[in-house]
Protein backbone atom coordinates (compact mmCIF):
# COMPACT_ATOMS: atom_id res chain seq x y z
CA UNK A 1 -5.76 13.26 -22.45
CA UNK A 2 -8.12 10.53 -24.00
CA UNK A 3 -6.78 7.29 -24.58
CA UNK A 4 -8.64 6.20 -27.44
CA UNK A 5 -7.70 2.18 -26.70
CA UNK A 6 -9.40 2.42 -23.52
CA UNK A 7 -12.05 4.41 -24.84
CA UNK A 8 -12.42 1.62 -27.72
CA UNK A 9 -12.76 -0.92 -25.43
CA UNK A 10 -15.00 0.32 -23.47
CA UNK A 11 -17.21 1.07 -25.80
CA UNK A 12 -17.34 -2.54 -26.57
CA UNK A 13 -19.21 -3.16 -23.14
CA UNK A 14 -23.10 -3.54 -23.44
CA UNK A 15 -25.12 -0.46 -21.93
CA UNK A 16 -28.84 -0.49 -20.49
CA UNK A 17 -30.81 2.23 -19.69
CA UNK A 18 -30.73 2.56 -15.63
CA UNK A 19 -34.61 2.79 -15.53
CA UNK A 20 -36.88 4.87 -13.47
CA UNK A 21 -35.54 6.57 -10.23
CA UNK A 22 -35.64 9.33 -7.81
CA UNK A 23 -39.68 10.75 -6.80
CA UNK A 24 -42.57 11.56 -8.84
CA UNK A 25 -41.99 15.13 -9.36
CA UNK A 26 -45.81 15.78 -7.91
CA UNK A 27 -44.43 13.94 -4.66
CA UNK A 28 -41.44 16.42 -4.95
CA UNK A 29 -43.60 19.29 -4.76
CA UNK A 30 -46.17 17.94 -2.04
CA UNK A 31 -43.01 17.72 -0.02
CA UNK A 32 -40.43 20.04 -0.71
CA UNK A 33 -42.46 22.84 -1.77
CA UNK A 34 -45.67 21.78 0.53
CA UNK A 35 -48.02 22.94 -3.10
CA UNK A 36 -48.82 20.20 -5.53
CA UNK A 37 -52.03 21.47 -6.94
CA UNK A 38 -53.03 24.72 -9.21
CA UNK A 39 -49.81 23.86 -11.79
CA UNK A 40 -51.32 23.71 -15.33
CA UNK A 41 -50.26 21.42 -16.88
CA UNK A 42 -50.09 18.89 -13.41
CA UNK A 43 -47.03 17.75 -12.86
CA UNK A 44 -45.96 14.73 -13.91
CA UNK A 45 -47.11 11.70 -11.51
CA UNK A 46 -44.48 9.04 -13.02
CA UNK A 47 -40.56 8.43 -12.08
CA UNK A 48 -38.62 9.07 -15.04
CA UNK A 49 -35.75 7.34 -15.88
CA UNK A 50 -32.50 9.50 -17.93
CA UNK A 51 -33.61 9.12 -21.21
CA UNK A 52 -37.51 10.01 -20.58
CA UNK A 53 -36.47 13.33 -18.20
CA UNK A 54 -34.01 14.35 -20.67
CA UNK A 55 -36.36 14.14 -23.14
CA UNK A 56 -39.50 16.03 -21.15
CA UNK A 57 -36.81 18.56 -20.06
CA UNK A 58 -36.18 19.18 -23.78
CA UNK A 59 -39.99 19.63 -24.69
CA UNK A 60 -40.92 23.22 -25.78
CA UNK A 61 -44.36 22.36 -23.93
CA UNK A 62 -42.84 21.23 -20.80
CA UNK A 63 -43.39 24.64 -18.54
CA UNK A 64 -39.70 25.30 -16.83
CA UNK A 65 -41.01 25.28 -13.36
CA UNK A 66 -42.06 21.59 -14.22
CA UNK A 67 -38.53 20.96 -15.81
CA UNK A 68 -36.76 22.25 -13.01
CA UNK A 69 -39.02 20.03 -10.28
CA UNK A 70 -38.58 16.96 -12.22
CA UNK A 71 -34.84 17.42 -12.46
CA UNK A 72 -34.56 18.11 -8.81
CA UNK A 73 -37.45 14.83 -8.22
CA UNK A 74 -35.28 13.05 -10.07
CA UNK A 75 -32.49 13.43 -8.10
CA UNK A 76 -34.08 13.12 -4.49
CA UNK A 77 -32.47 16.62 -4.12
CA UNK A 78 -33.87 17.67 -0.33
CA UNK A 79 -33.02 21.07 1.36
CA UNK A 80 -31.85 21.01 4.90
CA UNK A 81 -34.37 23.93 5.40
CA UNK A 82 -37.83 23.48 4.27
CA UNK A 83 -39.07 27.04 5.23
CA UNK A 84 -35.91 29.19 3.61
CA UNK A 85 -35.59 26.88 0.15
CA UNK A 86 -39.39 27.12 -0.49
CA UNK A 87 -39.11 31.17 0.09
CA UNK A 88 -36.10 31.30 -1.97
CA UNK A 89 -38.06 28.88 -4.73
CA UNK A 90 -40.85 31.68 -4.18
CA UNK A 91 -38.10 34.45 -4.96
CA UNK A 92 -36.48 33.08 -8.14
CA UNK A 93 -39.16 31.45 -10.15
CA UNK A 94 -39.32 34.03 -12.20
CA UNK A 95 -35.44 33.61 -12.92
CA UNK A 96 -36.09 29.91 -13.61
CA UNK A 97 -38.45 30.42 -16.15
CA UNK A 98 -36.81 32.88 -18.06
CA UNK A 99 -33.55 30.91 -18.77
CA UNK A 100 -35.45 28.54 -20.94
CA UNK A 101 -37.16 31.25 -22.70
């Protein structure tokens, strides 16, 4: 249950923006996914911070391959298996683009 006091409170507290972190989501590729070139648009070659991924994320231009590799540069997400995770990024791409569609 919400206590609204504490909630009130902390609401009172001043908030800023965390700012830019995680990879460039063109470094993510290069790395993870060992392809960086041939994506149209290119990949984005700046580290978001929250508000700016949330908002590319949200863009009805932003291709969802490019959504889904900014989201995962964002977070510094690394497989523990290079090889398998790029065949298995190979396998579902399709499925990642179609649940934005």
């Amino acid at each position: 249950m919400i206590d609204f006091a504490h909630l009130e409170v902390l609401s009172r507290f001043p908030w800023e923006a965390q700012g830019p972190v995680g990879w460039m989501p063109i470094s993510w590729a290069d790395i993870v996914l060992d392809e960086w070139q041939g994506f149209e648009p290119p990949l984005p070659a700046i580290r978001f911070d929250r508000n700016q991924l949330l908002s590319y994320c949200r863009d009805k231009n932003t291709p969802p391959m490019h959504a889904f590799m900014s989201v995962m540069a964002w977070r510094k997400q690394m497989p523990q298996k290079l090889q398998s995770y790029r065949e298995e990024i190979a396998l579902r791409r399709t499925m990642i683009e179609d649940l934005v569609k």
